[in-house]
N, C-alpha and C. Protein backbone atom coordinates (compact mmCIF):
# COMPACT_ATOMS: atom_id res chain seq x y z
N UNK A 1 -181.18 -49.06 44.01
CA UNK A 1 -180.26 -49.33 42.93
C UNK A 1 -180.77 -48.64 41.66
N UNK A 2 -179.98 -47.81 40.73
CA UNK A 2 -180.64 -47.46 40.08
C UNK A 2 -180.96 -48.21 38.81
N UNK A 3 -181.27 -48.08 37.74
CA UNK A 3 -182.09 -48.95 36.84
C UNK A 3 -180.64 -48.30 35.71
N UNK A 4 -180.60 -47.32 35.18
CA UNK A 4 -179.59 -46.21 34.67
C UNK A 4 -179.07 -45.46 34.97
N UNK A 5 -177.59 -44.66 34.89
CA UNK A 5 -176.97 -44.16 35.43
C UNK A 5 -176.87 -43.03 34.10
N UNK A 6 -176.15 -41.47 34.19
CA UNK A 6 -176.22 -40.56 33.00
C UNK A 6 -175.14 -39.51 33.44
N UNK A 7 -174.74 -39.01 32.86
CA UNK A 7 -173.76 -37.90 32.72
C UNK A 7 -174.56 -36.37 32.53
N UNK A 8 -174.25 -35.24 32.84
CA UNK A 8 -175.04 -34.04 32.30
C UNK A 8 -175.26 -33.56 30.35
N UNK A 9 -173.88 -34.42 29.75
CA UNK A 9 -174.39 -34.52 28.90
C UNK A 9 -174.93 -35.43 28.12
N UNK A 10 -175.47 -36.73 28.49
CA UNK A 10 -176.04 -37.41 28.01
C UNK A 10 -177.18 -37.40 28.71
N UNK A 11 -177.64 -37.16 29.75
CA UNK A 11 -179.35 -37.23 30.55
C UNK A 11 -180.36 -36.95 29.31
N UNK A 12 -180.26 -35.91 28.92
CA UNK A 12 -181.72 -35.85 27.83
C UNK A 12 -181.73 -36.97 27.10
N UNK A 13 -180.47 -37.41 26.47
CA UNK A 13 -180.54 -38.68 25.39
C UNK A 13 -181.17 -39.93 26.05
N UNK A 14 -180.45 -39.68 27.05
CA UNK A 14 -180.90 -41.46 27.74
C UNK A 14 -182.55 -40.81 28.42
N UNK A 15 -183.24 -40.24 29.14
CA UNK A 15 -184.49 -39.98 29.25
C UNK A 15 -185.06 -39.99 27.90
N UNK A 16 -185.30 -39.34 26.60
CA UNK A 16 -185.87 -39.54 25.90
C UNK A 16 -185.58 -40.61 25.13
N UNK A 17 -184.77 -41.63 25.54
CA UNK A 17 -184.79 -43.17 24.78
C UNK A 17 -185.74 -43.90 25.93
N UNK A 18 -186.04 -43.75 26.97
CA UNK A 18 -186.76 -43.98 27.73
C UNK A 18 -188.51 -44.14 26.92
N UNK A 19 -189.26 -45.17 27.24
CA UNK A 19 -191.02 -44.77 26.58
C UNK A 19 -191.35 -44.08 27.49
N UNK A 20 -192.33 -43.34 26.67
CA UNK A 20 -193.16 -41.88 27.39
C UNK A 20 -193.95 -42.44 28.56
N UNK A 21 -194.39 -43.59 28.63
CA UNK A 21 -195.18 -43.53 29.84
C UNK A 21 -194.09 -44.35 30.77
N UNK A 22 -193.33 -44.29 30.76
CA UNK A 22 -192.04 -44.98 31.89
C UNK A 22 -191.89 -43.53 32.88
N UNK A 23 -192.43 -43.81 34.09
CA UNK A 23 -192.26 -43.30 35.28
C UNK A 23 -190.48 -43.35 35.68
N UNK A 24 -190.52 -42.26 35.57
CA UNK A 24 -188.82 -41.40 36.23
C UNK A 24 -188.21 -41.04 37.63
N UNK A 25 -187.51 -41.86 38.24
CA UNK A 25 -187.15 -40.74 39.59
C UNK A 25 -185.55 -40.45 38.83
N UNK A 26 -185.46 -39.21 38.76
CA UNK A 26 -184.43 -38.52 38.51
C UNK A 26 -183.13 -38.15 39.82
N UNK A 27 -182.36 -38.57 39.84
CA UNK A 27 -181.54 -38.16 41.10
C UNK A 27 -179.98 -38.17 40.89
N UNK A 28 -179.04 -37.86 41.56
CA UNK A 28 -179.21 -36.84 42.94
C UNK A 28 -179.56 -35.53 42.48
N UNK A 29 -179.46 -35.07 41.28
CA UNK A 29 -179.78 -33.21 41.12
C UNK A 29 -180.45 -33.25 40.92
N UNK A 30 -181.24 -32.51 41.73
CA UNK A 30 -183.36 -31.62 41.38
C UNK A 30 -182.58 -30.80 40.30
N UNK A 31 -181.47 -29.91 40.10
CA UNK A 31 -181.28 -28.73 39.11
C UNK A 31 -181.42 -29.45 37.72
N UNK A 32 -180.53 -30.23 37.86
CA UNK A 32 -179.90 -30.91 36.17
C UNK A 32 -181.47 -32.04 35.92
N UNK A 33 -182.53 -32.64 36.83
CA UNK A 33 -183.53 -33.10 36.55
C UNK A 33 -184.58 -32.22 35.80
N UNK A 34 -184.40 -31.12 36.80
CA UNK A 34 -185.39 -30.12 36.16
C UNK A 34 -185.76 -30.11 34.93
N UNK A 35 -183.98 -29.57 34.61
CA UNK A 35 -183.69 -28.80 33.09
C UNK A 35 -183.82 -30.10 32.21
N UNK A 36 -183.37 -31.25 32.52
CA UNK A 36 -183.91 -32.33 31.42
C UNK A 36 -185.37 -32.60 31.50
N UNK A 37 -186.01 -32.08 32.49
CA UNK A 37 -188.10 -32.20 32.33
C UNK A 37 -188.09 -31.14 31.26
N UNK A 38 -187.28 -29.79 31.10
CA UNK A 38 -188.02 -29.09 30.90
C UNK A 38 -187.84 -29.09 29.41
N UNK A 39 -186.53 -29.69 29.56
CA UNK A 39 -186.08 -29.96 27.65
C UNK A 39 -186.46 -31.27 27.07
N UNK A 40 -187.13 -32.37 27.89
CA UNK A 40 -187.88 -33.09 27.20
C UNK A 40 -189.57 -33.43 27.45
N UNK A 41 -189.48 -32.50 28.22
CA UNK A 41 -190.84 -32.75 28.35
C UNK A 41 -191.85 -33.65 29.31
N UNK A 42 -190.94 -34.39 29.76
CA UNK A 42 -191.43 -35.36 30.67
C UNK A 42 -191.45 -35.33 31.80
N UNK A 43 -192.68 -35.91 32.64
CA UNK A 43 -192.93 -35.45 34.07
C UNK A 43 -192.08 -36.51 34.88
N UNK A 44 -190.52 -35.76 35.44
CA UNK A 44 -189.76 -36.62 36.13
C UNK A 44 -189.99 -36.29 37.60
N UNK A 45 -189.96 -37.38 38.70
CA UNK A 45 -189.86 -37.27 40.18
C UNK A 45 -188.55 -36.76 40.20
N UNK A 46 -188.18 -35.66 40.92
CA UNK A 46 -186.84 -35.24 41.74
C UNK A 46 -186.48 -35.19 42.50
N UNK A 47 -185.07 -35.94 42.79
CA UNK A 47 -184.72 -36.45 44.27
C UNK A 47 -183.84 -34.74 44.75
N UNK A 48 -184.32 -34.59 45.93
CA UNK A 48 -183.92 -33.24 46.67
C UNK A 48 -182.70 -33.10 46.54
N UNK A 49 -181.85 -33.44 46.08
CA UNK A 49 -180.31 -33.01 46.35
C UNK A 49 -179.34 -31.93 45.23
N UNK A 50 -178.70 -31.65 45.38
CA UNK A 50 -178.07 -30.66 44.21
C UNK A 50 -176.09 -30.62 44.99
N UNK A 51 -175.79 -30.07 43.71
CA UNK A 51 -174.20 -29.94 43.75
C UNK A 51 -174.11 -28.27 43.97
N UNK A 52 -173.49 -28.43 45.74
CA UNK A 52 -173.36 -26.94 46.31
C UNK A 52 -172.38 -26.41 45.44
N UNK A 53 -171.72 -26.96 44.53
CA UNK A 53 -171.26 -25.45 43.59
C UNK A 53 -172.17 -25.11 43.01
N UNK A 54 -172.73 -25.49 42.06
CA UNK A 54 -173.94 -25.12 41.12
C UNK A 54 -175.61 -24.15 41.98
N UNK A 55 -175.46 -24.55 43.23
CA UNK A 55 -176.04 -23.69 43.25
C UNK A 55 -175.77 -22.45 44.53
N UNK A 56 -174.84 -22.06 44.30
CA UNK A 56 -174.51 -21.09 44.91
C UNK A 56 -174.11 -19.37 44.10
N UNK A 57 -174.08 -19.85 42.72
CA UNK A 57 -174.18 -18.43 41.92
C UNK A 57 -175.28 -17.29 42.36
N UNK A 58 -174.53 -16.35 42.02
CA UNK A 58 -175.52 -15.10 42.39
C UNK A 58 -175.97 -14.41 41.01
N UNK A 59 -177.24 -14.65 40.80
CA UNK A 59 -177.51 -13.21 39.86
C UNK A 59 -177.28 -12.03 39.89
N UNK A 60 -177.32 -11.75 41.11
CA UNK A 60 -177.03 -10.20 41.48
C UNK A 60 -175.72 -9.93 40.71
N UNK A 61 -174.68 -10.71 41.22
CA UNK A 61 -173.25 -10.65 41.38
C UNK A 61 -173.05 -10.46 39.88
N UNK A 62 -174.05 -11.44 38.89
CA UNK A 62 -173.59 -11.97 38.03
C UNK A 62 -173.86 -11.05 36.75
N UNK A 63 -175.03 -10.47 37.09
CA UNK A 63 -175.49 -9.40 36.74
C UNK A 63 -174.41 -8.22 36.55
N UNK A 64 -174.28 -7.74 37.97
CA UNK A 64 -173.02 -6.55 37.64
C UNK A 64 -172.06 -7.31 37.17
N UNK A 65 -171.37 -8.09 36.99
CA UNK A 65 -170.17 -9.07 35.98
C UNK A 65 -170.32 -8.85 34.56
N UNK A 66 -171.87 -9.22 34.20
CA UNK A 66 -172.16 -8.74 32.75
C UNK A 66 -172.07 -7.20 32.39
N UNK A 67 -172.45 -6.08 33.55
CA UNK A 67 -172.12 -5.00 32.86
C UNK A 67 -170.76 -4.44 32.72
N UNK A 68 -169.79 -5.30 33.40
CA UNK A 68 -168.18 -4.77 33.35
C UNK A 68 -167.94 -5.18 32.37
N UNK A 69 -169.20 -6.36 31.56
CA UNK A 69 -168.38 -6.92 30.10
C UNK A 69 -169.43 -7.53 29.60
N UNK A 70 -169.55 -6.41 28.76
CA UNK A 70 -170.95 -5.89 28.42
C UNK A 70 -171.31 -7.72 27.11
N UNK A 71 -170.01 -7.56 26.71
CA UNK A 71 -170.30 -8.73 25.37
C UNK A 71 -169.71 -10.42 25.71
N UNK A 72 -169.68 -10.48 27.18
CA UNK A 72 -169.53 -11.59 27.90
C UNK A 72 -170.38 -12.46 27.76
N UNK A 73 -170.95 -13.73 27.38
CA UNK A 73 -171.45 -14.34 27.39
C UNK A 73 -171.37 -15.55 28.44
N UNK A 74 -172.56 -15.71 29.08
CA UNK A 74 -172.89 -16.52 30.12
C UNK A 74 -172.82 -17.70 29.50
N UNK A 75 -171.74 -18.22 30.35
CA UNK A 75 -171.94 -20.29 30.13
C UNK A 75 -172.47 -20.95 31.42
N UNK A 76 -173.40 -22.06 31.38
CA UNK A 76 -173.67 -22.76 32.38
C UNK A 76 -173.88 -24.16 32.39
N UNK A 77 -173.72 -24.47 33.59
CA UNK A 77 -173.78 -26.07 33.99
C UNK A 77 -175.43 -26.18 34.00
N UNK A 78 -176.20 -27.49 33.53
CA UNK A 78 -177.56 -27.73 33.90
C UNK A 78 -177.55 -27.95 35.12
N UNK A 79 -176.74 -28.16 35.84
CA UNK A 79 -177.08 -28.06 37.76
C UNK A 79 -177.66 -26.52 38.27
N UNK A 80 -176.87 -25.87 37.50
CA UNK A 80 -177.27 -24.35 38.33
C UNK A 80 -178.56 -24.41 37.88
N UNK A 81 -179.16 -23.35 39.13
CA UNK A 81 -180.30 -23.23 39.84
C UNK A 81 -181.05 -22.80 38.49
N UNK A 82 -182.28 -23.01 38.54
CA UNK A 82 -183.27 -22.19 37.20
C UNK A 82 -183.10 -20.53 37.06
N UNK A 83 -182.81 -19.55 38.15
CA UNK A 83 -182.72 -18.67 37.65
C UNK A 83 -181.27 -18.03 37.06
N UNK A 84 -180.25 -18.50 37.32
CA UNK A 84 -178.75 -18.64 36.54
C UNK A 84 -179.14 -19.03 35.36
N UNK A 85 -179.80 -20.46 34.94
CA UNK A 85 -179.86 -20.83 33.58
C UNK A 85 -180.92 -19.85 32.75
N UNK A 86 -181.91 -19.43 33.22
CA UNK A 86 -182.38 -18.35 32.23
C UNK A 86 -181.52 -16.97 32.19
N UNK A 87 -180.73 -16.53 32.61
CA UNK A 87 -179.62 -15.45 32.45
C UNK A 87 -178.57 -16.27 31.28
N UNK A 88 -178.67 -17.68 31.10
CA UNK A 88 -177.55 -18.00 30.34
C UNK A 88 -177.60 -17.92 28.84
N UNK A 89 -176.47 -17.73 27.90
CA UNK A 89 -176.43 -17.71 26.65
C UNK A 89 -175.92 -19.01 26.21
N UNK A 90 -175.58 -19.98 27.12
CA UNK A 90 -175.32 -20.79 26.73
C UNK A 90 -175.29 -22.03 27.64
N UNK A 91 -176.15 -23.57 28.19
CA UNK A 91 -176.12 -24.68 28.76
C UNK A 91 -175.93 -25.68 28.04
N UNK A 92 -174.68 -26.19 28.84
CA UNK A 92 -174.48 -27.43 29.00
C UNK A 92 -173.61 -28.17 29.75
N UNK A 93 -172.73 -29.62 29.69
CA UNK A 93 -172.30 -30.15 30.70
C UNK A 93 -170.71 -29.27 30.23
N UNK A 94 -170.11 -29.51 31.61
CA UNK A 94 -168.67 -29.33 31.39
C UNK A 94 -168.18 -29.19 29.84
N UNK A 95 -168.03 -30.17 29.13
CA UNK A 95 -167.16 -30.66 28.04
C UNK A 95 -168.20 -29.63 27.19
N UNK A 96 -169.18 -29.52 27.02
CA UNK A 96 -169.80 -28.69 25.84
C UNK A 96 -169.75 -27.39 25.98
N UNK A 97 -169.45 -26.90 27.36
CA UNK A 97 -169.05 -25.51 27.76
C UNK A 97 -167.81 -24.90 26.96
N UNK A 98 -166.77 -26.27 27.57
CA UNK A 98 -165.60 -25.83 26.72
C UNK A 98 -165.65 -26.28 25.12
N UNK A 99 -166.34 -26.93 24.67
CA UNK A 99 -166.66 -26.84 23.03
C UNK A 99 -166.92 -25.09 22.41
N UNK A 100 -168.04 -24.86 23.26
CA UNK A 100 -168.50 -23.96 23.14
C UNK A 100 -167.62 -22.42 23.05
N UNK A 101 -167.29 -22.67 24.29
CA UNK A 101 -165.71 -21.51 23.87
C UNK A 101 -164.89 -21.33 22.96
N UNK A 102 -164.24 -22.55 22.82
CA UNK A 102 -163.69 -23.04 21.80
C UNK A 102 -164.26 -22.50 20.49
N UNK A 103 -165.39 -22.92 19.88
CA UNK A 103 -166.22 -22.78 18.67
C UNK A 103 -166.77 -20.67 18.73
N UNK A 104 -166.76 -20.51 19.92
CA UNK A 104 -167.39 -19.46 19.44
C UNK A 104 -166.41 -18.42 19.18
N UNK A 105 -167.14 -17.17 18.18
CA UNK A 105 -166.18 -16.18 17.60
C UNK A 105 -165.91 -15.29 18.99
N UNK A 106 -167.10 -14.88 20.01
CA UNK A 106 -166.35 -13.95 20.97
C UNK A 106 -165.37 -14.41 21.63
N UNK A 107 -164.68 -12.93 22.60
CA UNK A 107 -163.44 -13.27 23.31
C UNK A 107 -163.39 -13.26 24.73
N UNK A 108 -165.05 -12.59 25.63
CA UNK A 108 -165.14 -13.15 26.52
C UNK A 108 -166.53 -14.09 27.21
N UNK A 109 -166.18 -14.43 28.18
CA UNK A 109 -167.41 -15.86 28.87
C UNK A 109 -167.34 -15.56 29.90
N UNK A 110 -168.53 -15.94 31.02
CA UNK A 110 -168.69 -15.82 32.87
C UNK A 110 -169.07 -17.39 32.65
N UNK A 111 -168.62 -17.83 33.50
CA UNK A 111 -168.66 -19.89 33.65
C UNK A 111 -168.99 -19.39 34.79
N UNK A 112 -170.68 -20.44 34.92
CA UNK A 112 -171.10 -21.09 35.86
C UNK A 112 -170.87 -22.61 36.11
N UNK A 113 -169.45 -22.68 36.72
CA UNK A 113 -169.93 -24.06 36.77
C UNK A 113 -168.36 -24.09 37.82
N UNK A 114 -167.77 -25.32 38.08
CA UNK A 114 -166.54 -25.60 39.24
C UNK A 114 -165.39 -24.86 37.95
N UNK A 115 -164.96 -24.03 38.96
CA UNK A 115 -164.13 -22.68 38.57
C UNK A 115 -162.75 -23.86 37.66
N UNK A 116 -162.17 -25.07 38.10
CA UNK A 116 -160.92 -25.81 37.47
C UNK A 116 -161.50 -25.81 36.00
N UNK A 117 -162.85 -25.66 35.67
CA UNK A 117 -162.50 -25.66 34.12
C UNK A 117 -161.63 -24.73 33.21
N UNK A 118 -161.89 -23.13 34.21
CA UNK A 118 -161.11 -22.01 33.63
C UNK A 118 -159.84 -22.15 33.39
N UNK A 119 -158.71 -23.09 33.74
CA UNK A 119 -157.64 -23.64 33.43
C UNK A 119 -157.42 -24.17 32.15
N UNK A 120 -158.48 -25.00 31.58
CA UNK A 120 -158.52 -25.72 30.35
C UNK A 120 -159.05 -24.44 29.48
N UNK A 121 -160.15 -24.00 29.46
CA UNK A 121 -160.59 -22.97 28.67
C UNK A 121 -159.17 -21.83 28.58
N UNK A 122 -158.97 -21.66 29.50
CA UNK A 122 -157.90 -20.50 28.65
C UNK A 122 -156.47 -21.41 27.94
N UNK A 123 -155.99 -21.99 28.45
CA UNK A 123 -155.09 -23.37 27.54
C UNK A 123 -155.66 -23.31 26.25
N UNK A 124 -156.75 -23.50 26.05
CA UNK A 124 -157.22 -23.89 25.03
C UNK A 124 -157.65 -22.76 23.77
N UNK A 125 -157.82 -21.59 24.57
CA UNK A 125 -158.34 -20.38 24.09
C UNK A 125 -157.89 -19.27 24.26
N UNK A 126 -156.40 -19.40 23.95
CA UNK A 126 -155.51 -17.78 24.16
C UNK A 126 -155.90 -17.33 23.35
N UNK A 127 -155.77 -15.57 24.52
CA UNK A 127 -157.11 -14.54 23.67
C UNK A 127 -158.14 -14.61 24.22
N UNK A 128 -159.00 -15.42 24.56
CA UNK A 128 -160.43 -15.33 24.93
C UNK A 128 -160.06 -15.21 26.43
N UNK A 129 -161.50 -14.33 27.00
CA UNK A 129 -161.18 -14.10 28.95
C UNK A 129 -162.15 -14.73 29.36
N UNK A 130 -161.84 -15.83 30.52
CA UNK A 130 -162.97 -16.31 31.45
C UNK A 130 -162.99 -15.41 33.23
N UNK A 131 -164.45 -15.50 33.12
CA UNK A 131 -164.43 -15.20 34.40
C UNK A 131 -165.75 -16.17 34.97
N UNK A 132 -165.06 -16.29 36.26
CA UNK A 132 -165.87 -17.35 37.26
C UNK A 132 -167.22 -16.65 37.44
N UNK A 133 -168.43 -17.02 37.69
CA UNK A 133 -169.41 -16.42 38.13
C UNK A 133 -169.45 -16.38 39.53
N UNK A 134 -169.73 -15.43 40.18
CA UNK A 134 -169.63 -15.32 41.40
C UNK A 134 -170.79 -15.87 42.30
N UNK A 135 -170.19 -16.57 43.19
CA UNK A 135 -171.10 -17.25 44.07
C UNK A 135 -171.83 -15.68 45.31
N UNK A 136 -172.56 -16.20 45.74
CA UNK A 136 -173.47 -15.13 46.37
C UNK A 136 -172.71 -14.80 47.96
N UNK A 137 -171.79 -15.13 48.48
CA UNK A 137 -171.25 -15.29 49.40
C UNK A 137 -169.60 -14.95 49.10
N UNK A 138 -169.24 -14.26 49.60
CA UNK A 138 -167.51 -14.47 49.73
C UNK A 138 -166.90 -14.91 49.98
N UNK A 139 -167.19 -16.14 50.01
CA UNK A 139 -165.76 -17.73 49.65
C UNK A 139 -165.39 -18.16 47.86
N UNK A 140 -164.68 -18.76 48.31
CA UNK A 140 -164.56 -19.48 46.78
C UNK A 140 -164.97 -20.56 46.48
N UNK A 141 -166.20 -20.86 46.63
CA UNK A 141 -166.96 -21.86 46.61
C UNK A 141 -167.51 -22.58 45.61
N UNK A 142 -167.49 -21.81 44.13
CA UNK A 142 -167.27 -22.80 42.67
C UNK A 142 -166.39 -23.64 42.67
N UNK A 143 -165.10 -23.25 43.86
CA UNK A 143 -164.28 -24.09 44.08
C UNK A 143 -164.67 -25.82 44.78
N UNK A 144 -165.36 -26.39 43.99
CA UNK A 144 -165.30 -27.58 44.61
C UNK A 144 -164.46 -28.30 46.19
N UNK A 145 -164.79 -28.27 47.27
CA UNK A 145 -163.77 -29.00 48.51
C UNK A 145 -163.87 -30.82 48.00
N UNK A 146 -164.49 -31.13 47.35
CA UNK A 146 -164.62 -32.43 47.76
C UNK A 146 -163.53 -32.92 46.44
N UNK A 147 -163.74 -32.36 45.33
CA UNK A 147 -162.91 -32.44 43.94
C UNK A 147 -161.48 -32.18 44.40
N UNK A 148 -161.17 -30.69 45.07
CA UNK A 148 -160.17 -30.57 45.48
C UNK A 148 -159.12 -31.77 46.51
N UNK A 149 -159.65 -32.78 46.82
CA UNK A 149 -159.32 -33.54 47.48
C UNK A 149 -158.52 -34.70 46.62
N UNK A 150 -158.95 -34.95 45.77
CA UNK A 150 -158.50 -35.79 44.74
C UNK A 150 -156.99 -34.48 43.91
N UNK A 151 -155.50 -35.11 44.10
CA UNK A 151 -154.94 -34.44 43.69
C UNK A 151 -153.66 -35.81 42.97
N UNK A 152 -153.02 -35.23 42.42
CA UNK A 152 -152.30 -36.13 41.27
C UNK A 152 -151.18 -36.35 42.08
N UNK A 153 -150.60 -35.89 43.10
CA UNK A 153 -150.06 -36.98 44.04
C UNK A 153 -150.78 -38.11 44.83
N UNK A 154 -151.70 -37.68 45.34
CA UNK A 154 -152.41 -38.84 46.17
C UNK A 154 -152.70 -39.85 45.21
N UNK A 155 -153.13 -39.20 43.81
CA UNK A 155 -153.32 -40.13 42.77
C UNK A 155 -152.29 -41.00 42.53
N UNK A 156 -151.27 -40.82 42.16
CA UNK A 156 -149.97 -41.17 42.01
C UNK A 156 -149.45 -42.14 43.15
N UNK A 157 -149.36 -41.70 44.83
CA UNK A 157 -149.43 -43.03 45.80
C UNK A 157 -150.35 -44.23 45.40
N UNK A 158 -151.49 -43.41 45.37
CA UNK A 158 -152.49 -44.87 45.17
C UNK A 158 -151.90 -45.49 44.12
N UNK A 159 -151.43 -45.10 42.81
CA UNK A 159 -150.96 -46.44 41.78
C UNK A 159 -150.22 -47.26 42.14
N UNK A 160 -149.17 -46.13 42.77
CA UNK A 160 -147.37 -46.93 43.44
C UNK A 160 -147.46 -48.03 44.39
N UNK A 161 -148.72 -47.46 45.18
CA UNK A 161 -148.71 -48.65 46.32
C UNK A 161 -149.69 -48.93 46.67
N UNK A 162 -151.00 -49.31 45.53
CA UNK A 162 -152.39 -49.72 45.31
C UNK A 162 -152.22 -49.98 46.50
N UNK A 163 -152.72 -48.66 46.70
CA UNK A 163 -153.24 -48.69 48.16
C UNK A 163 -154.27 -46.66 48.35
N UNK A 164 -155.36 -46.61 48.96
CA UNK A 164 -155.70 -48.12 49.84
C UNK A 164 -156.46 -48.64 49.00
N UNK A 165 -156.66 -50.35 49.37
CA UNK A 165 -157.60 -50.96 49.28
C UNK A 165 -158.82 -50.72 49.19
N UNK A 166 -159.50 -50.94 48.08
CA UNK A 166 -161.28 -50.86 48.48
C UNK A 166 -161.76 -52.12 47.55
N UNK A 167 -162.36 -53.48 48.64
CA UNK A 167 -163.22 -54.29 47.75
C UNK A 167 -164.08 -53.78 48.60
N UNK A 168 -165.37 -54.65 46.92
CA UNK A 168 -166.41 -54.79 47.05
C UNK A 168 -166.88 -55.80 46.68
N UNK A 169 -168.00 -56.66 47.15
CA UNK A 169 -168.58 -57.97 46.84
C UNK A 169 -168.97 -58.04 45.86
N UNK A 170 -168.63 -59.13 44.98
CA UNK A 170 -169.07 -59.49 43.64
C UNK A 170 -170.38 -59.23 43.74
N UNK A 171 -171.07 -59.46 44.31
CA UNK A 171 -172.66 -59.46 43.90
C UNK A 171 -173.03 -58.03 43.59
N UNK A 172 -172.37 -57.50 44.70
CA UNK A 172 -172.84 -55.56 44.19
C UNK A 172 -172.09 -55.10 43.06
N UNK A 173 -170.88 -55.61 42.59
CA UNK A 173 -170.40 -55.15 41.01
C UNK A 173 -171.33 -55.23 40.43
N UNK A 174 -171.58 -56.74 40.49
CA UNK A 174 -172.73 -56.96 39.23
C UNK A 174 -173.78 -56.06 39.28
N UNK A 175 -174.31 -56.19 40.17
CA UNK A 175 -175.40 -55.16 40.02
C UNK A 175 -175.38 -53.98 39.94
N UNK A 176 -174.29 -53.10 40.42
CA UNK A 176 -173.45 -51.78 39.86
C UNK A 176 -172.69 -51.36 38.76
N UNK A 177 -172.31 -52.51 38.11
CA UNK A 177 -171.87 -52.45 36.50
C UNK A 177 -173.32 -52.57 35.54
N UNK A 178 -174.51 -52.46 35.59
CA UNK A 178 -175.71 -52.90 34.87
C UNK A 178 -175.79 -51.41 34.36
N UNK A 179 -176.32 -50.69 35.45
CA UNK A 179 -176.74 -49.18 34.95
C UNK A 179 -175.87 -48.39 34.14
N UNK A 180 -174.59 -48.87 34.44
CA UNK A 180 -173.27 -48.08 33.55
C UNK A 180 -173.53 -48.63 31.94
N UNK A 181 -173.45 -50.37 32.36
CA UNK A 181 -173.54 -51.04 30.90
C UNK A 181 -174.64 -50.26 30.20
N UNK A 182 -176.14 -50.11 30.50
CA UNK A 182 -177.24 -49.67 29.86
C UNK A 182 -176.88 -48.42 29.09
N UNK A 183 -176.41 -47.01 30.47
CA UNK A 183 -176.10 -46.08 29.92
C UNK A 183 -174.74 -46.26 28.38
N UNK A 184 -173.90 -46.56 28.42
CA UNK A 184 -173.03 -46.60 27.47
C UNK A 184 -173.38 -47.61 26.59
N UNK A 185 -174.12 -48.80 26.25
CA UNK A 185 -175.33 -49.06 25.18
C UNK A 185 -176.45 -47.51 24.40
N UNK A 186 -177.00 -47.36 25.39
CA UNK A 186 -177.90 -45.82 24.97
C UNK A 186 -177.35 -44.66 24.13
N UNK A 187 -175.71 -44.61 25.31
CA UNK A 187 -175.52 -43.43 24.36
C UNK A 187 -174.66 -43.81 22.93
N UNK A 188 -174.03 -44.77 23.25
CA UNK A 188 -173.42 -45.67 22.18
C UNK A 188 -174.79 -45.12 20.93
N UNK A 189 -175.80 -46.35 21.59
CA UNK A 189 -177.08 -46.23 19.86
C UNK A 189 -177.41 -44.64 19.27
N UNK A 190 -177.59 -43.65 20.44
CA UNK A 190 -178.09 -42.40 20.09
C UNK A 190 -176.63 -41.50 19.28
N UNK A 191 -175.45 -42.46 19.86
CA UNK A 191 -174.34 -41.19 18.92
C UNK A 191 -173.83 -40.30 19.78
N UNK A 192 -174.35 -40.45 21.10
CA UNK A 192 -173.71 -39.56 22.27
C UNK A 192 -172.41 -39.33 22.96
């Protein structure tokens, strides 16, 4: 069970509200654990797992991408792998990616991260060009399968005819609403 629960952009806040000698297992992403050891400093345990979009970018790929556009600036998710994020001009979670677009004066970006953000970013930013970073393989595999599953009809049955069903035993709410409560206390105090 975990103790706290965190978002990609709140993890640094809630780890460094954490005391320094409070022992960390960081999980499910070794990527996004990493990058919060490495931006706060603290020696976190990392649980082996990662989000197969995030790490399936290619430098190679990504590389020749930057020279077709030369003044493209790299955005990335803290999941992608350590060597994507040192190619990047710019990390962070989803929502600060697209801040980031948003706010900045250039007109193009390569997003590392699940390709459905490029929908909102250009909505949001006619005129500016996104391009997906290319995964190392020839599928479309920034493409999330498991996200893709969740779609606004199925969404839409489930309201109409709350259905299906899913309980769960009071006792595990409780104890599954704690880590949420903590986190949104934390980021609540820090302003997050």
């Amino acid at each position: 069970m975990s103790y706290i629960v965190c978002t990609s952009s709140n993890a640094i806040g809630i780890v460094e509200s954490l005391p320094k000698d409070q022992k960390i297992i960081f999980g499910p992403d070794k990527n996004l654990g990493a990058y919060v050891a490495k931006k706060t400093g603290r020696d976190l345990v990392l649980w082996n797992g990662a989000c197969m979009v995030h790490e399936i970018f290619s430098r190679e790929k990504i590389t020749r991408l930057k020279e077709r556009h030369p003044g493209a600036k790299l955005l990335a998710h803290p999941e992608c792998e350590e060597v994507i994020l040192k190619m990047a001009d710019y990390i962070g979670s989803t929502t600060g990616i697209l801040k980031y677009a948003t706010n900045h004066p250039d007109k193009e970006f390569i997003v590392a991260t699940e390709a459905g953000i490029i929908h909102q970013m250009e909505k949001e930013n006619p005129g500016k060009k996104f391009f997906p970073a290319p995964p190392n393989n020839n599928c479309a595999c920034n493409d999330c399968p498991h996200m893709k599953r969740n779609t606004l009809e199925k969404l839409y049955l489930c309201l109409k005819n709350e259905m299906p069903e899913i309980t769960v035993p009071q006792h595990i709410i409780e104890r599954a609403v704690k880590p949420i409560e903590r986190m949104l206390e934390i980021s609540a105090s820090l302003g997050l």
